[in-house]
Protein backbone atom coordinates (compact mmCIF):
# COMPACT_ATOMS: atom_id res chain seq x y z
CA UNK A 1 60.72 87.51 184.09
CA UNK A 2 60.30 90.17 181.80
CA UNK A 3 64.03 90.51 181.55
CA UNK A 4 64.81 86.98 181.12
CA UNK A 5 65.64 85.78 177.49
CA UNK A 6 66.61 82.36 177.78
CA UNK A 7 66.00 79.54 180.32
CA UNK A 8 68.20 76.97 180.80
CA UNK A 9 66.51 73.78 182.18
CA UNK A 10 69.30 71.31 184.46
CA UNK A 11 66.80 67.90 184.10
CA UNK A 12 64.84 69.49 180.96
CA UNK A 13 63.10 66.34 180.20
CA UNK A 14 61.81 65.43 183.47
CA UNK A 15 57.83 65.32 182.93
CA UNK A 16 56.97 69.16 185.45
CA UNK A 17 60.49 70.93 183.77
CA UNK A 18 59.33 69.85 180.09
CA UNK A 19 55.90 71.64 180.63
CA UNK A 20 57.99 74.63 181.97
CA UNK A 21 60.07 74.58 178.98
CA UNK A 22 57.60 74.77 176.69
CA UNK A 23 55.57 77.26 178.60
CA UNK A 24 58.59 79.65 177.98
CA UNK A 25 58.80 78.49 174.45
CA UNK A 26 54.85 79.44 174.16
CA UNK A 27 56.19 82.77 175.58
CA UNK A 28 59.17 83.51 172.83
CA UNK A 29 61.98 82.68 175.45
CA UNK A 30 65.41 80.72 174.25
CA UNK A 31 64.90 77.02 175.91
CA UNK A 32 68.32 75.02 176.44
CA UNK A 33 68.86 71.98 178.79
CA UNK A 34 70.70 69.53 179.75
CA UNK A 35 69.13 65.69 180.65
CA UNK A 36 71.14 62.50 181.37
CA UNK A 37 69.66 60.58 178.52
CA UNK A 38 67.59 61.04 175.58
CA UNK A 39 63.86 60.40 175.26
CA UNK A 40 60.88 60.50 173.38
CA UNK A 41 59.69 63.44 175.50
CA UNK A 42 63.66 65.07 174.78
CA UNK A 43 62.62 64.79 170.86
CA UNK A 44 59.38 66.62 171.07
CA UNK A 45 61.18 69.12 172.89
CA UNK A 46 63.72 69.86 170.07
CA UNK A 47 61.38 69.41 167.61
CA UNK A 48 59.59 72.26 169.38
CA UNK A 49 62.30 74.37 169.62
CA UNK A 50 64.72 73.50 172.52
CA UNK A 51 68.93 72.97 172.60
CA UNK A 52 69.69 69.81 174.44
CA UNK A 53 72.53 67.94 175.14
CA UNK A 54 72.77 64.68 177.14
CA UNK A 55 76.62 64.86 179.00
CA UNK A 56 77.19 66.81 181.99
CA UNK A 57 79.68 69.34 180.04
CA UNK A 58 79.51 72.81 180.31
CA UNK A 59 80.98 73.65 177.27
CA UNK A 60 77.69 72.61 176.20
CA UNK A 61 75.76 75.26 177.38
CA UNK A 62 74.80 77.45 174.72
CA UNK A 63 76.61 80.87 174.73
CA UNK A 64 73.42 82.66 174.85
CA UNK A 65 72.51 80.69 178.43
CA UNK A 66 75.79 82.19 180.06
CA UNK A 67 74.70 85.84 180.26
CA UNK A 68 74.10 85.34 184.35
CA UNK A 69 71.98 88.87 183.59
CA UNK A 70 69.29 87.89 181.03
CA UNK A 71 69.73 84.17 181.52
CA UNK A 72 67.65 81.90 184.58
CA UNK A 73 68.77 78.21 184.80
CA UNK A 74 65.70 75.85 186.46
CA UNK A 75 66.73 72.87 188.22
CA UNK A 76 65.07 69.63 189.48
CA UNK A 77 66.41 68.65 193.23
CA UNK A 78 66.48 65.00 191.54
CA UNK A 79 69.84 66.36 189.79
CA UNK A 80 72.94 65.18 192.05
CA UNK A 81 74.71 67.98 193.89
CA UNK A 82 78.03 67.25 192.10
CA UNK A 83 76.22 67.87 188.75
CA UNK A 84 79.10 69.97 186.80
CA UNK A 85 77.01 72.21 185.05
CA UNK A 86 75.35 73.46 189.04
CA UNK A 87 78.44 74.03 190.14
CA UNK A 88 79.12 76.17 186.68
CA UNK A 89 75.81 78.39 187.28
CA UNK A 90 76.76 78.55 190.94
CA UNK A 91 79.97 79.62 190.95
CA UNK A 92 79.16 82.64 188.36
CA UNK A 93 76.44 84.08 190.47
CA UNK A 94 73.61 83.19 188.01
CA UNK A 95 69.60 82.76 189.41
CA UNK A 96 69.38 79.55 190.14
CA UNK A 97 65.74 78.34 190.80
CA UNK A 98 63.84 75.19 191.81
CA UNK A 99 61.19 74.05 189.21
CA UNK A 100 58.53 74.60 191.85
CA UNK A 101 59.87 78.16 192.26
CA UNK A 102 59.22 79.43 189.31
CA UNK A 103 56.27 77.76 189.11
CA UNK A 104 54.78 79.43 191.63
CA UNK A 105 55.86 82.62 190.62
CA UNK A 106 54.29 81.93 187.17
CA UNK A 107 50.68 81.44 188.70
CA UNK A 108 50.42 83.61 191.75
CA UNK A 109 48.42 85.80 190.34
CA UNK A 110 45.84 83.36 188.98
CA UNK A 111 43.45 80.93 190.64
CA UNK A 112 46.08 77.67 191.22
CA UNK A 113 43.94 74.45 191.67
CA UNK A 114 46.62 72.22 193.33
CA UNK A 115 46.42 68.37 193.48
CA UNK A 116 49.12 66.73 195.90
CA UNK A 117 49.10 63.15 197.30
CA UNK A 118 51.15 60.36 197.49
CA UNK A 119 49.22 59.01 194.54
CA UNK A 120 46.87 59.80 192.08
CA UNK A 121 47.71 63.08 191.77
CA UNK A 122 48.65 62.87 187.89
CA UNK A 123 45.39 61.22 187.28
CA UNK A 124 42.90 63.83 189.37
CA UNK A 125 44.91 66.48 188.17
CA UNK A 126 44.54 65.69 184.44
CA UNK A 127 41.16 65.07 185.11
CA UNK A 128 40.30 68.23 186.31
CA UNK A 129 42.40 70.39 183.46
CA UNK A 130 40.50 67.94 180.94
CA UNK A 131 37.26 69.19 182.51
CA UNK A 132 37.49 72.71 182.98
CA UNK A 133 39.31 72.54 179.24
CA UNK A 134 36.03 71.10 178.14
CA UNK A 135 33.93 74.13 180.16
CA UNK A 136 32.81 77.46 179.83
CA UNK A 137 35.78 77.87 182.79
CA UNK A 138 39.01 77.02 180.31
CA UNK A 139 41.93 76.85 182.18
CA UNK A 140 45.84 76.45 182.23
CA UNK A 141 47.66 73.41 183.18
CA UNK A 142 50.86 72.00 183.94
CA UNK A 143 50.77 68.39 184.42
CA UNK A 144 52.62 65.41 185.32
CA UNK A 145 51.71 63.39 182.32
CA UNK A 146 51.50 63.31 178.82
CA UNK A 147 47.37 63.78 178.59
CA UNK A 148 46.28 62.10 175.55
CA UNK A 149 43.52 64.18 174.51
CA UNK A 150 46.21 66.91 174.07
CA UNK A 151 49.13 64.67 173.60
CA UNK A 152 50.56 66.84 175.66
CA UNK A 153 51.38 67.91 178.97
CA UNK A 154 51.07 71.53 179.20
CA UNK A 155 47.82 73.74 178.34
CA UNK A 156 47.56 77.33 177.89
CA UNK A 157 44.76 79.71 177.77
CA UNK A 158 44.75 83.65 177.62
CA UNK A 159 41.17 84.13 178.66
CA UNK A 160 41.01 81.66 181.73
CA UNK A 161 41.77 82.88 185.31
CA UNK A 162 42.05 78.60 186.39
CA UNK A 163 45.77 77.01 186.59
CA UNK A 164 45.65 73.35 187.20
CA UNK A 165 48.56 72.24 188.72
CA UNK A 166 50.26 68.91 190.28
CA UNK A 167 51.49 70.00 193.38
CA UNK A 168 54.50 67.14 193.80
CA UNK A 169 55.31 66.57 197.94
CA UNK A 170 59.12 65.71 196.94
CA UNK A 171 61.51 68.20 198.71
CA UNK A 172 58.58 70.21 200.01
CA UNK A 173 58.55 71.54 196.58
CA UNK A 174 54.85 72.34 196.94
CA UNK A 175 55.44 75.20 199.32
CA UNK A 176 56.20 77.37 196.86
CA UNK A 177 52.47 77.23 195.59
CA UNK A 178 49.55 79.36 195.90
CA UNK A 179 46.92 77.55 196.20
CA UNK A 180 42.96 78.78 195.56
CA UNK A 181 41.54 75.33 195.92
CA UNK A 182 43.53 72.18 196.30
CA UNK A 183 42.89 68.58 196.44
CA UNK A 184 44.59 66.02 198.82
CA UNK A 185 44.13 62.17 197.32
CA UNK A 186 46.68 60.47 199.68
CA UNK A 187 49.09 60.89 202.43
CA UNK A 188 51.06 57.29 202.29
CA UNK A 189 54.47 57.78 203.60
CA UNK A 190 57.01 58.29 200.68
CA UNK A 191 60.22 59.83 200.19
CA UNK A 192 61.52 59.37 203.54
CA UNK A 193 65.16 59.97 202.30
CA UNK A 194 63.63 63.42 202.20
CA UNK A 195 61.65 63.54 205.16
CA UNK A 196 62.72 61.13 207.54
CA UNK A 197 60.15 59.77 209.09
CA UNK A 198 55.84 59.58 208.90
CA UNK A 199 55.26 62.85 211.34
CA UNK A 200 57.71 64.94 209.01
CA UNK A 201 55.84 63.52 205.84
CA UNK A 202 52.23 64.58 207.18
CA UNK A 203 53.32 67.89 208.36
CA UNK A 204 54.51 68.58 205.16
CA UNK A 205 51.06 68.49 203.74
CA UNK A 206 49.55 70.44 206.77
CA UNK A 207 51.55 73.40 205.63
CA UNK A 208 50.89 72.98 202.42
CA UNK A 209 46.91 73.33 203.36
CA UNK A 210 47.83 76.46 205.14
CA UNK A 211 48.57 78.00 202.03
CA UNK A 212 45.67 78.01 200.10
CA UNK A 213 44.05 81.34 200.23
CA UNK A 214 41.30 82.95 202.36
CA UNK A 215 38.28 82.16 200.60
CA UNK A 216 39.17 78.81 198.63
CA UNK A 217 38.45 75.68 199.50
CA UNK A 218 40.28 72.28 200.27
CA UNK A 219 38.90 68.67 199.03
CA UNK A 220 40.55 66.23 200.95
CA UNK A 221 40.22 62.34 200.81
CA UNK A 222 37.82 61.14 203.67
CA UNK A 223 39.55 59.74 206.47
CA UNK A 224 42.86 60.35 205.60
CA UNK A 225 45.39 60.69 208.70
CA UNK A 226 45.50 64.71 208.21
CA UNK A 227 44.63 67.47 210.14
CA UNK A 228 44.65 70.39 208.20
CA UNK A 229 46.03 73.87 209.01
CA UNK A 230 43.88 75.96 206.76
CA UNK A 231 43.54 80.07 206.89
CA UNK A 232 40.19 81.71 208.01
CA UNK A 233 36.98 81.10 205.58
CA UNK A 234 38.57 77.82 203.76
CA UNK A 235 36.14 75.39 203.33
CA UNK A 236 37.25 72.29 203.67
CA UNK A 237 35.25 68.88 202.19
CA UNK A 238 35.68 65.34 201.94
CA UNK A 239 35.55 63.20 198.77
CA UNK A 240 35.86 59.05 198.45
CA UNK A 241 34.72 56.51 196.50
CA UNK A 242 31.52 55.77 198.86
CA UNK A 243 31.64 58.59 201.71
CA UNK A 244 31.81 61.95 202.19
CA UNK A 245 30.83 65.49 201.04
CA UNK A 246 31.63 64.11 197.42
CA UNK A 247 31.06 60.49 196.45
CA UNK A 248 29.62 57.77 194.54
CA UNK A 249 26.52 56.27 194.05
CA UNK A 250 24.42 53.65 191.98
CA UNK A 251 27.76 52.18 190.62
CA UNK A 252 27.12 50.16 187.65
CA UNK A 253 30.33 48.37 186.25
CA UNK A 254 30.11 45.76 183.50
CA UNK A 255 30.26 45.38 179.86
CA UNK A 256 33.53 47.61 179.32
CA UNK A 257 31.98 50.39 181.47
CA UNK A 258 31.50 51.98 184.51
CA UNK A 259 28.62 54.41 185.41
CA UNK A 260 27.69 56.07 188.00
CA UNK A 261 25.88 59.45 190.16
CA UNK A 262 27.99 62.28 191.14
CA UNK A 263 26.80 63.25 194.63
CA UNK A 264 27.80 67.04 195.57
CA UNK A 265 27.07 68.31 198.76
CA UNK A 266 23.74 69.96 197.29
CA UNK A 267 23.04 68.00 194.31
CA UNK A 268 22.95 64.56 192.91
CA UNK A 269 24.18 64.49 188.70
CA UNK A 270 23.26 61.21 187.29
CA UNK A 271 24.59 59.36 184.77
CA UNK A 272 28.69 59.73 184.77
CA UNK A 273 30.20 57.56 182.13
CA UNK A 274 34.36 57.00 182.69
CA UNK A 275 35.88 57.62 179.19
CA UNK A 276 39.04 55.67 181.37
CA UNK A 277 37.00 52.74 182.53
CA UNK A 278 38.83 51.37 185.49
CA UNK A 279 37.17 50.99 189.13
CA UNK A 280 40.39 53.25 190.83
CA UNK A 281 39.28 56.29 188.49
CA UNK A 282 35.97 56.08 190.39
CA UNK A 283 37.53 57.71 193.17
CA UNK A 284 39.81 59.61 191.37
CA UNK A 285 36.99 61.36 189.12
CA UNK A 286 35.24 62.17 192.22
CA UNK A 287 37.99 64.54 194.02
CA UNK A 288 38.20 66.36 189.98
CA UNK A 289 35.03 66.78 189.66
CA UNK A 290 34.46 67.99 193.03
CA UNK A 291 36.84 71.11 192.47
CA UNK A 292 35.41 71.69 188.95
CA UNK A 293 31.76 72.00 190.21
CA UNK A 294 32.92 74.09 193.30
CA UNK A 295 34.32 76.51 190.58
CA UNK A 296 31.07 76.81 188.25
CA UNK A 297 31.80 73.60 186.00
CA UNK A 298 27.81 73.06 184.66
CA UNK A 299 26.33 69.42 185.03
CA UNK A 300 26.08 68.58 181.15
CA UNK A 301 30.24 69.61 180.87
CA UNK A 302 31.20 67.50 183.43
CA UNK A 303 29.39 64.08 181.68
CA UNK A 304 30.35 65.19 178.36
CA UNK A 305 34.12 65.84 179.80
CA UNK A 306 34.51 62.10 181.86
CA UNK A 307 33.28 60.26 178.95
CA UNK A 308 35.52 61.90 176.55
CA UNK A 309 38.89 62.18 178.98
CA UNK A 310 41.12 59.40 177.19
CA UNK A 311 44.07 59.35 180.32
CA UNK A 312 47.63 59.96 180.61
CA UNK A 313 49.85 58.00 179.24
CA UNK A 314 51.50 55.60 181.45
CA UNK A 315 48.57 55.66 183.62
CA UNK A 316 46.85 52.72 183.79
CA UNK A 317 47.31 52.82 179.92
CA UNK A 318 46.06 50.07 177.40
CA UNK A 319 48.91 49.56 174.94
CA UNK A 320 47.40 46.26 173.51
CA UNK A 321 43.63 44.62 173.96
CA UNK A 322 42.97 41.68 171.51
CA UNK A 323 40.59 38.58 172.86
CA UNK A 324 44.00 36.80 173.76
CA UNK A 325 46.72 39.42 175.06
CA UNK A 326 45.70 42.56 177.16
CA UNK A 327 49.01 44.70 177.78
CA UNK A 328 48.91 48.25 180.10
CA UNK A 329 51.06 49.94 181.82
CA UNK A 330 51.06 52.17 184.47
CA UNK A 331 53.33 54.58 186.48
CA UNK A 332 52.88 52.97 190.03
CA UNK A 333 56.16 52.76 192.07
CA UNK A 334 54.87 52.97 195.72
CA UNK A 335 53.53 49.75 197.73
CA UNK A 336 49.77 51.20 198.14
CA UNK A 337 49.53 52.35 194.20
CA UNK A 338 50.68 49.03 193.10
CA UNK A 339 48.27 47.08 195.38
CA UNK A 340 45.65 49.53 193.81
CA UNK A 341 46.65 48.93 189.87
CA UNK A 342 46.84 45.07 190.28
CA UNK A 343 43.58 44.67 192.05
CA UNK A 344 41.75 46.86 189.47
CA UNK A 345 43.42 44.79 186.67
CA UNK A 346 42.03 41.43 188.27
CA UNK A 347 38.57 43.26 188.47
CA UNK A 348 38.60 43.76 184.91
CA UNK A 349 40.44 40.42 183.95
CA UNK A 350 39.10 38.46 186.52
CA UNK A 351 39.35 34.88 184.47
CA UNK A 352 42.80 35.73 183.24
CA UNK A 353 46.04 35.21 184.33
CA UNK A 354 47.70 38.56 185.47
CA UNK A 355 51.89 38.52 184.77
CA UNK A 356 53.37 41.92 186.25
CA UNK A 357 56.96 43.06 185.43
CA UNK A 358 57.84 46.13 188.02
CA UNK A 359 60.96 47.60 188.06
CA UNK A 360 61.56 49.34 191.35
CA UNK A 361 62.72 52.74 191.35
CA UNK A 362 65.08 54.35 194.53
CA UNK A 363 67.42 52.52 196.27
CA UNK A 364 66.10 54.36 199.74
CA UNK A 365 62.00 53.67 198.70
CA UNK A 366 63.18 49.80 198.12
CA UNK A 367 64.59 49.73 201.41
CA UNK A 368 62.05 51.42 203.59
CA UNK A 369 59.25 49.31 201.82
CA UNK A 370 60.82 46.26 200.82
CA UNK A 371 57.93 43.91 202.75
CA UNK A 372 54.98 46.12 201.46
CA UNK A 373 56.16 46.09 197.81
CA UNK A 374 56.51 42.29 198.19
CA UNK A 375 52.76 41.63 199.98
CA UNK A 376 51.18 44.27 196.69
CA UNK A 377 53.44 42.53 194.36
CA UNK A 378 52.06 39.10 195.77
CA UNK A 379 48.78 40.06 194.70
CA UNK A 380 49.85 38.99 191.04
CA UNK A 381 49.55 35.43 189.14
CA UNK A 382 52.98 35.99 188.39
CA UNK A 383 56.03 38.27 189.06
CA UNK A 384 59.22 39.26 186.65
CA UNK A 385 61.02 41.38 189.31
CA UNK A 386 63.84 44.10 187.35
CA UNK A 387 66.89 45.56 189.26
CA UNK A 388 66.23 48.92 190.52
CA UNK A 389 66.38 52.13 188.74
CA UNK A 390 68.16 54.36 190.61
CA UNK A 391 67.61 57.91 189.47
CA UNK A 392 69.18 60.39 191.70
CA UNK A 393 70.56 57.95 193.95
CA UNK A 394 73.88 55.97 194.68
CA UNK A 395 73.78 52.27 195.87
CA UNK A 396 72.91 51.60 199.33
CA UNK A 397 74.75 48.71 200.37
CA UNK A 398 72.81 45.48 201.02
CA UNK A 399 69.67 46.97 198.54
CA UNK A 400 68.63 45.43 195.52
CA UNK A 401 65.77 43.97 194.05
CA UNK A 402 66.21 40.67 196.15
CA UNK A 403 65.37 41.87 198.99
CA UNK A 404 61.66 42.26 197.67
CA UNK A 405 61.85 39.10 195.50
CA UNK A 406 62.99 37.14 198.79
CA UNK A 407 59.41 38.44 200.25
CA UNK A 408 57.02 37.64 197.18
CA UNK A 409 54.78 34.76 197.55
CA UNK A 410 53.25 34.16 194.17
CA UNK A 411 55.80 32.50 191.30
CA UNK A 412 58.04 35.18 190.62
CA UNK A 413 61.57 35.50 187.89
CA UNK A 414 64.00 38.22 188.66
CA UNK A 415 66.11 39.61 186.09
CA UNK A 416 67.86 42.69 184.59
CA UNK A 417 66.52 44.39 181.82
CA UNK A 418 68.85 43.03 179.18
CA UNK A 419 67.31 39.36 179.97
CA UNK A 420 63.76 40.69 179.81
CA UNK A 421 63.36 40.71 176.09
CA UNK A 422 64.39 37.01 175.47
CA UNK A 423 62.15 35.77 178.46
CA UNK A 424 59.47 37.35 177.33
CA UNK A 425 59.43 35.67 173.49
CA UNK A 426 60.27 32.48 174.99
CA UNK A 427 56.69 32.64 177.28
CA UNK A 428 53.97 30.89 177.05
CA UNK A 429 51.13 31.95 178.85
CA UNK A 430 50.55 35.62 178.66
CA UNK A 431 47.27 36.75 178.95
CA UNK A 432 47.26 40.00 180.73
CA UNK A 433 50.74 41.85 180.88
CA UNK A 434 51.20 44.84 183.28
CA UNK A 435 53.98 46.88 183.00
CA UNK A 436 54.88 49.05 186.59
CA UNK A 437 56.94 51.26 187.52
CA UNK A 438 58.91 55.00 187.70
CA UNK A 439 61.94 54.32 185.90
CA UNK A 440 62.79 53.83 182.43
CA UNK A 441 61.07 50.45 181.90
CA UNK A 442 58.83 53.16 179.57
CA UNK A 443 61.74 52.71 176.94
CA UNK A 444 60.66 49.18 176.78
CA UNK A 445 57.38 49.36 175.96
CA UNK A 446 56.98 49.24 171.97
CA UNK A 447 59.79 45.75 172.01
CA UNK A 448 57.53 44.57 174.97
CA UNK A 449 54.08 45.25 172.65
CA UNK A 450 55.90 44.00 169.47
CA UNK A 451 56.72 40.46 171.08
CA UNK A 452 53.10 40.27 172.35
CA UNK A 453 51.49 41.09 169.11
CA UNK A 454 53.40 38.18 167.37
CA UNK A 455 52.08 35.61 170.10
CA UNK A 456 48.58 36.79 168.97
């Protein structure tokens, strides 16, 4: 690294390679990239420092990026294959590394605390870097969301030996971690354009548990279809909601809040307050907190840290709460992280109509899940279904959003973003809005919020 001037970042504003670009920025490095379209998260990164362009051109590329000798190029495995600008770096013999790559390579020699899972890894894992932030510990993080007590989602620190890090399953990208502790939330299948098939997803994560090093520890979700492969002298505990090593107990929700005791496998801490207070962050602030206090995290840090963590945006996010319209949004794209969002929002808005608008992202995910996105989707008062965002993917025959809407059994509108807009002014009966999804239906947001706050 040390003879690496510039970085150049194929997918630069994907959320994991925009923390790696501005770790390098932190570190005096030249930062260039190339994305397919322009975002808010794009912006910040020029305004920070970074070259980007949004067409696949390589006459683009900055000149100082095409030194194959002081220049690395970092690519997401979400970029197509016939991408011009990889088959540029390619062909001239240039190092050409996976995000995860270099991200492991960056942290080996500190203590990595890893959080993988289907879902809720963005949330536990933000979590945890919020606590140990808030500490004596400190730490660094790269994370997987924008964290809104740093509105960012990158942290740095030149005194802590902690790196928080969201260990993402997609194209076994994980194995290139070292783990010291990691956290397992959830092994739902997913990506099985990847993997194929439910056997091939799990072993995936066994590996990754055979990683983390002698003398760490792993916190995995209690009774979770995973046997772990884990070196000599890793201890391994359980965490849930209700059971386990770590868990819940005296759970007091009402009045805008939730409370509750942190049980440990040694010691019971009273009195957690959720600064996020939603019912699914129960769970999820039991698995952070668990690693934190098996790392030194004292009792008072961890209260005063939950009840001052504000969340990540576009997780389970409040973008408008008046007496009449309620509007969040939240990153959920896989049939068992939906079911969990829309049953939380009917806890909280249990007198209120609940209108969802999800916009399904993969072609391959909508296919293999079709019937479970349709039976969590069902769970709403009311459906407005989007065509699917396909991201890396071409069109698989036969696949589009009909297939779920054929399948959902509560009233239910399908329609492409364009017609969104209109529907929504010409509606009614709003009360509580959710927003889901891993596309781009983030780009919607403010014209979504604007047309609410005039029905108010």
């Amino acid at each position: 690294m040390d003879n690496i001037q510039s970085i150049y970042f194929i997918g630069i504003g994907g959320i994991g390679m925009s923390n790696l670009a501005r770790y390098f920025m932190s570190k005096g490095k030249k930062v260039a990239g190339y994305d397919r379209t322009e975002t808010p998260l794009t912006k910040e990164l020029v305004k920070e420092g970074a070259t980007v362009h949004y067409t696949d051109d390589v006459n683009l590329i900055p000149a100082y990026c095409k030194d194959k000798d002081t220049t690395l190029v970092v690519y997401t495995p979400a970029v197509p294959s016939d991408n011009e600008e990889v088959k540029f770096f390619n062909e001239r013999g240039f190092t050409i590394q996976k995000r995860a790559q270099v991200l492991g390579i960056i942290t080996k020699s500190s203590k990595a605390l890893c959080c993988a899972g289907t879902h809720g890894k963005t949330t536990t894992s933000s979590m945890l870097a919020h606590i140990l932030k808030q500490s004596h510990l400190d730490c660094n993080a790269f994370l997987g969301g924008i964290l809104k007590n740093y509105n960012s989602n990158l942290m740095l620190s030149d005194k802590s030996e902690f790196t928080v890090i969201e260990a993402d399953e997609y194209d076994r990208s994980f194995h290139w971690l070292h783990p010291y502790m990691a956290l397992i939330t959830s092994v739902d299948p997913d990506h099985l354009d990847i993997y194929g098939t439910e056997e091939e997803y799990l072993k995936s994560f066994e590996k990754f548990t055979s990683l983390i090093q002698e003398g760490g520890a792993l916190v995995i979700k209690h009774n979770i279809k995973l046997l772990p492969d884990v070196q000599k002298d890793v201890r391994v505990y359980t965490y849930s909601i209700d059971k386990g090593d770590f868990h819940a107990e005296n759970i007091k929700i009402g009045n805008g809040e939730i409370r509750f005791d942190f049980v440990t496998p040694d010691k019971v801490i009273k009195n957690i307050q959720l600064g996020v207070p939603v019912k699914i962050n129960i769970e999820n602030s039991v698995g952070s907190m668990a690693l934190a206090w098996l790392n030194g995290v004292a009792e008072d840090e961890l209260r005063h840290a939950m009840t001052t963590f504000q969340g990540a945006k576009r997780r389970f996010d409040f973008l408008l709460k008046t007496d009449k319209i309620v509007m969040i949004d939240d990153y959920a794209h896989h049939p068992e992280e939906l079911a969990a969002s829309i049953t939380s929002v009917k806890e909280l808005y249990p007198d209120r109509k609940v209108t969802g608008i999800f916009q399904p992202h993969l072609y391959s995910r909508t296919k293999d899940f079709a019937t479970e996105f349709a039976r969590s989707l069902s769970l709403l008062d009311e459906l407005i279904l989007l065509d699917i965002y396909p991201a890396r993917e071409k069109p698989i025959e036969g696949v589009t959003s009909q297939i779920i809407f054929d399948k959902v059994t509560c009233p239910k509108v399908l329609c492409n973003k364009q017609e969104l807009l209109p529907l929504l002014v010409d509606k009614d009966n709003i009360e509580v809005l959710l927003t889901i999804g891993a596309g781009d239906i983030d780009q919607l947001l403010e014209p979504i919020k604007e047309i609410l706050e005039r029905k108010r």
